[in-house]
N, C-alpha and C. Protein backbone atom coordinates (compact mmCIF):
# COMPACT_ATOMS: atom_id res chain seq x y z
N UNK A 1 6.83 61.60 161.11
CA UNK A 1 6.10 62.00 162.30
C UNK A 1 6.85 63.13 162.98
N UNK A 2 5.92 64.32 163.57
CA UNK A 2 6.82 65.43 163.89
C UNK A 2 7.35 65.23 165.06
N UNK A 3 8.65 66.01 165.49
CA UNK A 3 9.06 65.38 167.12
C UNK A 3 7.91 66.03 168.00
N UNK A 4 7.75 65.38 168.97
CA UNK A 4 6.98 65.81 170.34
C UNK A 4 7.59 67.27 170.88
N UNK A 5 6.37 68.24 170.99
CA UNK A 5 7.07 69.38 171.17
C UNK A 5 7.40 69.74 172.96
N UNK A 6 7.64 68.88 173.85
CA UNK A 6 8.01 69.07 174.85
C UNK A 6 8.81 69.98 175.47
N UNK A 7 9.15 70.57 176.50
CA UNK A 7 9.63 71.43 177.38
C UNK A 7 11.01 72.10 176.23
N UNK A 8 11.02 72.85 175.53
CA UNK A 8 11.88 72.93 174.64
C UNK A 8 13.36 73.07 175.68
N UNK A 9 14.59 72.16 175.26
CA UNK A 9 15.68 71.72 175.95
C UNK A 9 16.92 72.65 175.13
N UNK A 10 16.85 72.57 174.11
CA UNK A 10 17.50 73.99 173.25
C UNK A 10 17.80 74.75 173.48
N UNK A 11 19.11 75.45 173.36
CA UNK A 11 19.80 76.36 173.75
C UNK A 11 18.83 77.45 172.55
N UNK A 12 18.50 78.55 172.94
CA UNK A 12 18.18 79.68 172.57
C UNK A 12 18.85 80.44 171.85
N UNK A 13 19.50 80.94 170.68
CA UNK A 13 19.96 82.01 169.74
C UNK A 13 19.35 83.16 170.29
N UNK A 14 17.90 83.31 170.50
CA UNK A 14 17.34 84.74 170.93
C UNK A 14 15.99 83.98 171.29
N UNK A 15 15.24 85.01 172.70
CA UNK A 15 14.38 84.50 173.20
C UNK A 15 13.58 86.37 173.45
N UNK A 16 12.07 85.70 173.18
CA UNK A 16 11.50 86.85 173.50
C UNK A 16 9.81 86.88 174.04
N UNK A 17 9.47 87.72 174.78
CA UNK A 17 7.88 87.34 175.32
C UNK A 17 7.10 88.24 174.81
N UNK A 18 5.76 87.91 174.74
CA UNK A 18 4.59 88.72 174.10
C UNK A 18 3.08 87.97 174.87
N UNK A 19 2.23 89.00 175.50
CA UNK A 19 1.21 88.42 175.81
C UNK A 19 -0.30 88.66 174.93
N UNK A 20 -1.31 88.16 175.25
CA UNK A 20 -2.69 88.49 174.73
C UNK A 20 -3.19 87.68 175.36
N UNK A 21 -4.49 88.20 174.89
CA UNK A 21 -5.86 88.32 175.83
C UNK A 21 -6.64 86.74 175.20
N UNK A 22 -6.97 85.87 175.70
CA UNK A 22 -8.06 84.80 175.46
C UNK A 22 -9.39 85.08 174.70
N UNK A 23 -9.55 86.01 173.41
CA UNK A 23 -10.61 86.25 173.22
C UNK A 23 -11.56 85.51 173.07
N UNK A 24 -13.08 85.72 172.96
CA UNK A 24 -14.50 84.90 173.11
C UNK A 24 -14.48 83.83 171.81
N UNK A 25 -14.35 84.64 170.69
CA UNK A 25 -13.97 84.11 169.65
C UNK A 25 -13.33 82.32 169.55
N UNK A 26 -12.11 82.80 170.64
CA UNK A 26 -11.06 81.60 170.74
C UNK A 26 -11.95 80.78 171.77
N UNK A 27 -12.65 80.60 171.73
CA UNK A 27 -13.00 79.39 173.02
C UNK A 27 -14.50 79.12 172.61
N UNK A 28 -14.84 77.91 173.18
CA UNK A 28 -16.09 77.03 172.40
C UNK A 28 -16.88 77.76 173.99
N UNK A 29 -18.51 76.77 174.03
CA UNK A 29 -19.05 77.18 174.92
C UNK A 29 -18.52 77.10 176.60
N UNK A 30 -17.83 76.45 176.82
CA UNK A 30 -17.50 76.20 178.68
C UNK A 30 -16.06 77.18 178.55
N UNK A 31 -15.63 78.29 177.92
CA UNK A 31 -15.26 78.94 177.70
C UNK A 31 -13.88 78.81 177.39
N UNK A 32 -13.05 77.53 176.93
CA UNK A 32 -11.86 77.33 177.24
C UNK A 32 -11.52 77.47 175.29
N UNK A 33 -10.27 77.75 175.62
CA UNK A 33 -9.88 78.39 174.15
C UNK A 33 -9.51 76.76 173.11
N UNK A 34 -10.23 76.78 172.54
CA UNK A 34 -9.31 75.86 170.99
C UNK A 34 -7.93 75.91 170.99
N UNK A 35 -7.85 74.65 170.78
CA UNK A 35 -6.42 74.55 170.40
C UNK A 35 -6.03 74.72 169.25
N UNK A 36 -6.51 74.87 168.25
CA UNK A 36 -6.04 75.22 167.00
C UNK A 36 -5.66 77.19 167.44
N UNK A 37 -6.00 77.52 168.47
CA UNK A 37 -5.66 78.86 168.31
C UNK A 37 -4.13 79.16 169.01
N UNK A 38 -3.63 77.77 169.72
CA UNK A 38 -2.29 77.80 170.40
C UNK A 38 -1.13 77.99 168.96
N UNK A 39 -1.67 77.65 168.27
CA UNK A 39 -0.67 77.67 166.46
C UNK A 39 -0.89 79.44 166.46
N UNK A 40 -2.18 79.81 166.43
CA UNK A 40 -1.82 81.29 166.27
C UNK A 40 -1.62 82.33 167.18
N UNK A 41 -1.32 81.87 168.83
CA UNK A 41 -0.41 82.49 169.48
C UNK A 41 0.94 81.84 168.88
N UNK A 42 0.93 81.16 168.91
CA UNK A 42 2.91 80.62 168.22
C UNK A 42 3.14 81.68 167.79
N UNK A 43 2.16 82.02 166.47
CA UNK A 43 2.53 83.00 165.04
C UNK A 43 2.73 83.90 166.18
N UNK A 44 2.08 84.68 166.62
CA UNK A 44 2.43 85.78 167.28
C UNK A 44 3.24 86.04 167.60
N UNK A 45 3.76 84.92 168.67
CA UNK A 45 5.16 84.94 169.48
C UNK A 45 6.24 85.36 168.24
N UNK A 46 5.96 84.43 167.20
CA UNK A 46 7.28 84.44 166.22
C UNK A 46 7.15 85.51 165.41
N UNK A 47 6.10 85.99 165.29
CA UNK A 47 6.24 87.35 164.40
C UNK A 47 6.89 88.80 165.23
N UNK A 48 6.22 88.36 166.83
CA UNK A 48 6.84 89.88 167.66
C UNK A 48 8.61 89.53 167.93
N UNK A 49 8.98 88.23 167.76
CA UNK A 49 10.36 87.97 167.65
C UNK A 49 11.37 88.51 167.03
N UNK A 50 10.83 88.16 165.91
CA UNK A 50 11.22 88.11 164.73
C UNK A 50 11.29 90.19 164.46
N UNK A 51 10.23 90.90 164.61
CA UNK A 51 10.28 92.62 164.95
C UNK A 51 11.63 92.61 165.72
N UNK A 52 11.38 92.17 167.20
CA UNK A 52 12.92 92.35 168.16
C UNK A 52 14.02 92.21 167.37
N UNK A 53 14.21 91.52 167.01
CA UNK A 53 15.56 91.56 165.62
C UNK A 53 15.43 91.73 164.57
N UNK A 54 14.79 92.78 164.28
CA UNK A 54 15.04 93.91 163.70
C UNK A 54 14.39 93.20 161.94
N UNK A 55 13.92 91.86 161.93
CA UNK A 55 13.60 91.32 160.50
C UNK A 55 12.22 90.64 160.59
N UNK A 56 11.07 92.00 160.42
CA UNK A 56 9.96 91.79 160.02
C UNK A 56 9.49 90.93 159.20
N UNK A 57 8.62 89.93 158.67
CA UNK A 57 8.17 89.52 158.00
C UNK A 57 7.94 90.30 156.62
N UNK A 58 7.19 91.52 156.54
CA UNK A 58 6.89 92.62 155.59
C UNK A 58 8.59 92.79 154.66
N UNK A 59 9.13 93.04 155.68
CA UNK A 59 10.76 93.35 155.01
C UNK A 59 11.03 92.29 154.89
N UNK A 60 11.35 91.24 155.57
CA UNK A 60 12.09 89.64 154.45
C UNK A 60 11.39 89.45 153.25
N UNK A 61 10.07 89.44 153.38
CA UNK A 61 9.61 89.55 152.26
C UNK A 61 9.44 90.31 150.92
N UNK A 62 9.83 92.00 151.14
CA UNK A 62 9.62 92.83 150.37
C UNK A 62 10.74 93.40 149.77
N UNK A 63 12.00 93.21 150.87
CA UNK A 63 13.62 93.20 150.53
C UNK A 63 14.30 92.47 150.35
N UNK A 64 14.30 91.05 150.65
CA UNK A 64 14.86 89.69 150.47
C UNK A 64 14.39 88.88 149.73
N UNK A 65 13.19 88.70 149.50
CA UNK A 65 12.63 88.11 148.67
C UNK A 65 12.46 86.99 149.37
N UNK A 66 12.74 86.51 150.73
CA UNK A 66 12.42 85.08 151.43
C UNK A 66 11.02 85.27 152.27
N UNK A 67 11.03 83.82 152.30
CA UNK A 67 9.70 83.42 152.93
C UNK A 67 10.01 82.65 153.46
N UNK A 68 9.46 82.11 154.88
CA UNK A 68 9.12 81.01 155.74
C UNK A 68 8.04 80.46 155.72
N UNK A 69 7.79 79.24 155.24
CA UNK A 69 6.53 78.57 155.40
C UNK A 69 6.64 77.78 156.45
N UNK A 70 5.53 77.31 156.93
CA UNK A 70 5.96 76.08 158.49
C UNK A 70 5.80 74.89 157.14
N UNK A 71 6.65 74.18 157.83
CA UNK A 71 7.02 72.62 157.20
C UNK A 71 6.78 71.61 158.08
N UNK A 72 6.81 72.21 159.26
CA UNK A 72 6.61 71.10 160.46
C UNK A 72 5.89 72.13 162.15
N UNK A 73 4.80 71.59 162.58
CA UNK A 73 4.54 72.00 163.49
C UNK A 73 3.82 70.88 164.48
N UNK A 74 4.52 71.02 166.03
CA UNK A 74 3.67 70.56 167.08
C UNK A 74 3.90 70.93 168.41
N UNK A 75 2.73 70.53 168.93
CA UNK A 75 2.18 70.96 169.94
C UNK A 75 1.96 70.26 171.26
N UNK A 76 2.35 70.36 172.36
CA UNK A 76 1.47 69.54 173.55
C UNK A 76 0.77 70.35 174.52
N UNK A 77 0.01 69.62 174.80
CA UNK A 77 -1.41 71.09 175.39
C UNK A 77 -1.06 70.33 177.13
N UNK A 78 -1.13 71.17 177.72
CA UNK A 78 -0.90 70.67 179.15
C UNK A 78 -2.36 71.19 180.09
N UNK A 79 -2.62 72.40 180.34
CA UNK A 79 -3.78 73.03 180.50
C UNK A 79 -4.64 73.67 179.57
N UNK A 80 -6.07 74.12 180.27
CA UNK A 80 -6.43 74.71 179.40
C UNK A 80 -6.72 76.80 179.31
N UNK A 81 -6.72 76.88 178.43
CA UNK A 81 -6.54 78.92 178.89
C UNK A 81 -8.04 79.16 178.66
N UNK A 82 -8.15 80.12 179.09
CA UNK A 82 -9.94 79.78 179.62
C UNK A 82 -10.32 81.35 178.92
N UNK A 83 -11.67 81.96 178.77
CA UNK A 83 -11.55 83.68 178.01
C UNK A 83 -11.45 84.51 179.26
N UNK A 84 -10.70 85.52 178.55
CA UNK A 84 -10.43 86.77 179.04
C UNK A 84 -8.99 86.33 180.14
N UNK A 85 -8.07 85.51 180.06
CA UNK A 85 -7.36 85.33 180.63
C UNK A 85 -6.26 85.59 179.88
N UNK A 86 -4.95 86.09 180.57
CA UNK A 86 -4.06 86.84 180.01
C UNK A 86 -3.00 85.59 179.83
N UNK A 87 -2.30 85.11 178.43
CA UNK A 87 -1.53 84.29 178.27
C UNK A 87 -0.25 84.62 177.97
N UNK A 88 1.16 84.60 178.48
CA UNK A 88 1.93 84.67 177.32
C UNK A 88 3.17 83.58 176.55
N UNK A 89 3.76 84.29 175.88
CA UNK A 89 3.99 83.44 174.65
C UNK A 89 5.61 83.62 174.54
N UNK A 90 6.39 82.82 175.26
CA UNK A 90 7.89 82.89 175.10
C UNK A 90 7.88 82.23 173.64
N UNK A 91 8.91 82.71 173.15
CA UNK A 91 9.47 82.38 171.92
C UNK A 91 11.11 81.97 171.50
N UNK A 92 11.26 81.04 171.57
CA UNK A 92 13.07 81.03 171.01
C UNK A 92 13.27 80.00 170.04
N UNK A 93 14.08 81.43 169.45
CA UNK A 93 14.59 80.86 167.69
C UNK A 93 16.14 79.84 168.07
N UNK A 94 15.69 79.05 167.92
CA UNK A 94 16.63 78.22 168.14
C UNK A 94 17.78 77.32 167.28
N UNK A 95 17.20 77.97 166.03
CA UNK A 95 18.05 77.28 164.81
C UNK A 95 17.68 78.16 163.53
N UNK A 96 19.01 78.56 162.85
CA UNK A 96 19.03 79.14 161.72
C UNK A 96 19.71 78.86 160.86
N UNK A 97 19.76 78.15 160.27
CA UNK A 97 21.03 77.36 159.19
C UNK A 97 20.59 77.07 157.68
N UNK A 98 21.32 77.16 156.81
CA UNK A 98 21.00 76.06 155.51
C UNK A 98 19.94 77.14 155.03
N UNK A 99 18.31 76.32 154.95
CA UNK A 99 17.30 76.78 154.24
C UNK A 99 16.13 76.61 155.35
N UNK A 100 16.57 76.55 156.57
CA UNK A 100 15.92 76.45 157.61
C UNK A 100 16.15 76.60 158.60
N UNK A 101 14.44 77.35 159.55
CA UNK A 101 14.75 77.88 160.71
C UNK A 101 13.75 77.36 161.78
N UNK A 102 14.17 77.48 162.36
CA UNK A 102 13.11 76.57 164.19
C UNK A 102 13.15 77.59 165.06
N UNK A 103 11.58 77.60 165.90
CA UNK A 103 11.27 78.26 166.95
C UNK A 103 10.50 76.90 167.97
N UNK A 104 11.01 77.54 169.74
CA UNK A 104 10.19 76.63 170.18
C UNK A 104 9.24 77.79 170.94
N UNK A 105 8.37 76.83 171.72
CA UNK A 105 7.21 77.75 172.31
C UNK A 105 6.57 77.54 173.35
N UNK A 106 6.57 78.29 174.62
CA UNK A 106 5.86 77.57 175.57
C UNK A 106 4.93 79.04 176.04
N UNK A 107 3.80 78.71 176.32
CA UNK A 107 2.90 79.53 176.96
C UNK A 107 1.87 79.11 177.81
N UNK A 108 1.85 80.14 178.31
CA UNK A 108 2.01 80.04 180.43
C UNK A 108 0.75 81.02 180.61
N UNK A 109 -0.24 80.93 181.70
CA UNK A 109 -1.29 82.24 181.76
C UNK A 109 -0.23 82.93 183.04
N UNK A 110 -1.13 83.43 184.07
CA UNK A 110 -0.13 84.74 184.42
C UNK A 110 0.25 83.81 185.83
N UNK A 111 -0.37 83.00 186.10
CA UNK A 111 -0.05 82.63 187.70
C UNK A 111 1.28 81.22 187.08
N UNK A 112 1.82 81.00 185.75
CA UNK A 112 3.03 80.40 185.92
C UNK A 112 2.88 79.21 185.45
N UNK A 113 1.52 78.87 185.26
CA UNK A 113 1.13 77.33 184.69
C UNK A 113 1.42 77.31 183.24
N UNK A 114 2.03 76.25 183.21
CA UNK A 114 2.67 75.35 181.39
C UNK A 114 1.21 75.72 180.76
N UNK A 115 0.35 76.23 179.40
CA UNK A 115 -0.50 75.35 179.32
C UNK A 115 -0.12 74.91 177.64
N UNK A 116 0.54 75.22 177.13
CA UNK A 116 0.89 74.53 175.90
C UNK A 116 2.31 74.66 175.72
N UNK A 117 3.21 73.84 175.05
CA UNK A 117 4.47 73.88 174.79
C UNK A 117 4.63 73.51 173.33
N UNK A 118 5.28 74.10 172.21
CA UNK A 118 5.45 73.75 170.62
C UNK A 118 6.64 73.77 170.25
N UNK A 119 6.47 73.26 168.78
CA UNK A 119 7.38 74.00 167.60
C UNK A 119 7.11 73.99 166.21
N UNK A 120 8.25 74.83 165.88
CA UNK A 120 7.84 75.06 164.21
C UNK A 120 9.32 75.04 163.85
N UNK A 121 9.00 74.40 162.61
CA UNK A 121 10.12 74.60 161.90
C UNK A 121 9.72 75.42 160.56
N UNK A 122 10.77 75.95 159.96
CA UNK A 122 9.90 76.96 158.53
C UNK A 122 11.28 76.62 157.43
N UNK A 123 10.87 76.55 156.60
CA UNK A 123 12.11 76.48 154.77
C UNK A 123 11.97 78.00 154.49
N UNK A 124 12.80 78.17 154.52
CA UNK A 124 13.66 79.02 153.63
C UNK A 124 13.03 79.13 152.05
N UNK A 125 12.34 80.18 151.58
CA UNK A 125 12.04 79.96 150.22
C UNK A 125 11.90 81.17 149.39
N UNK A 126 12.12 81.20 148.15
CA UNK A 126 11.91 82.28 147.28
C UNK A 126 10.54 82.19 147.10
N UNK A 127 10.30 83.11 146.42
CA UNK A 127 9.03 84.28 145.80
C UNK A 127 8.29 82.47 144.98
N UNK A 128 8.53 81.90 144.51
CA UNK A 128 7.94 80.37 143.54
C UNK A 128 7.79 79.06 144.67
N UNK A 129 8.46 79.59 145.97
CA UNK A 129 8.45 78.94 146.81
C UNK A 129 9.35 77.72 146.86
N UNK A 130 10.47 77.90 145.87
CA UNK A 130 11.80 77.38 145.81
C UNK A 130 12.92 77.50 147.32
N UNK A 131 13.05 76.46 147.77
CA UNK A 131 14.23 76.43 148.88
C UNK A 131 14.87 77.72 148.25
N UNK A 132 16.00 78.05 149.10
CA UNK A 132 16.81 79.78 149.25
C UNK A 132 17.41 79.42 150.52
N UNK A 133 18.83 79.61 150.34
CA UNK A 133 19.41 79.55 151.52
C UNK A 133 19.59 80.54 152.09
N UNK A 134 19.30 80.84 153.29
CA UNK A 134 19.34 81.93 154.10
C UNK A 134 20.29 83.16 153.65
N UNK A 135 19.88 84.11 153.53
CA UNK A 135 20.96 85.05 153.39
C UNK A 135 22.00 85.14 153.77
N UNK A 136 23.52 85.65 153.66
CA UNK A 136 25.07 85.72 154.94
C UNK A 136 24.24 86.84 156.06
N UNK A 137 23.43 87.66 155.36
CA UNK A 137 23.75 88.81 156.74
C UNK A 137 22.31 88.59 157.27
N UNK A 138 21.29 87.64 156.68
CA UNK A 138 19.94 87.50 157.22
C UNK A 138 20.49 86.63 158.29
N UNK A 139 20.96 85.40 158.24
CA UNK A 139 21.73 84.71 158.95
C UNK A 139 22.34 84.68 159.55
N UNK A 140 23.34 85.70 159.93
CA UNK A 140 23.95 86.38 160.76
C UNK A 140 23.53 87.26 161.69
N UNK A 141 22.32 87.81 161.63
CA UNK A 141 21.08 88.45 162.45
C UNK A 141 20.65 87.58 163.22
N UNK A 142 20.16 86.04 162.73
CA UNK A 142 19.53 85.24 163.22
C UNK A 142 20.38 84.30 163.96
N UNK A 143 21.25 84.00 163.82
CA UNK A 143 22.26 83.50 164.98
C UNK A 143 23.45 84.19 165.43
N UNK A 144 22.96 85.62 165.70
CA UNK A 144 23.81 86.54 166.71
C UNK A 144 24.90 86.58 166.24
N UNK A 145 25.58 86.69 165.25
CA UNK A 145 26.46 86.53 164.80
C UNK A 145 26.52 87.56 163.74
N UNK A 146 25.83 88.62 163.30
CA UNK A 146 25.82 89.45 162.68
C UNK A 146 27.44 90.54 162.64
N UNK A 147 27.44 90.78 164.12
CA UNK A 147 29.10 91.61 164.83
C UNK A 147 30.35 91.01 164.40
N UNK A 148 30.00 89.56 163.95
CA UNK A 148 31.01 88.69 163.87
C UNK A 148 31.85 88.46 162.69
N UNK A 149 31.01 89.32 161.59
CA UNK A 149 31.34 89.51 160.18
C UNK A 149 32.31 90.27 159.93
């Protein structure tokens, strides 16, 4: 059972924000957005993160040969984000070790309200989708520790 993704308590490695828009798309008729679409603000958050330090998805993948799959994801929905309302999406990578990495997630609309809080965890994997332990210097990017080499 996945842990409860509550108020993430985790010390942060790197933290970063990104907002978007509630599109029509994302929300049923009384206009409030699906929750299956709080998973793909996550992605967001973790992909514009993941740019900030400098290790795109496109490049882990096209120079490293690693991949992150989610292995574990959850969610608690507190409010709801309604369309055309501006949400955003803190992100902190909070663990990078071994063959695995964790982000948590909380997003807030603009006046400050919780309305979902997550996480993900992702494996570490080659091109066959074989575990791969993190790179020394991918790893060292990812827990600030890159200078330290």
């Amino acid at each position: 059972m996945a842990p409860a993704a509550r108020e993430p308590a985790e010390e942060a490695l790197h933290e970063g924000q990104t907002t978007t828009r509630v599109r029509y798309p994302e929300t049923d008729r009384m206009g409030i957005a699906h929750h299956t679409h709080y998973f793909t603000w996550f992605e967001l958050g973790r992909t514009e993160l993941m740019r900030q330090l400098g290790c795109t998805y496109g490049a882990l993948e096209e120079e490293s040969g690693i991949f992150f799959p989610v292995v574990q994801a959850a969610a608690d929905f507190r409010a709801s984000a309604r369309y055309d309302e501006v949400v955003t999406v803190t992100t902190r990578l909070v663990r990078a070790s071994g063959v695995r990495v964790c982000f948590t997630y909380v997003i807030t609309r603009e006046d400050g309200t919780v309305l979902a809080t997550g996480r993900t965890e992702h494996a570490s994997v080659d091109g066959r989708g074989r575990p791969q332990r993190l790179p020394g210097a991918l790893q060292r990017r990812l827990t600030g520790q890159e200078n330290d080499a």
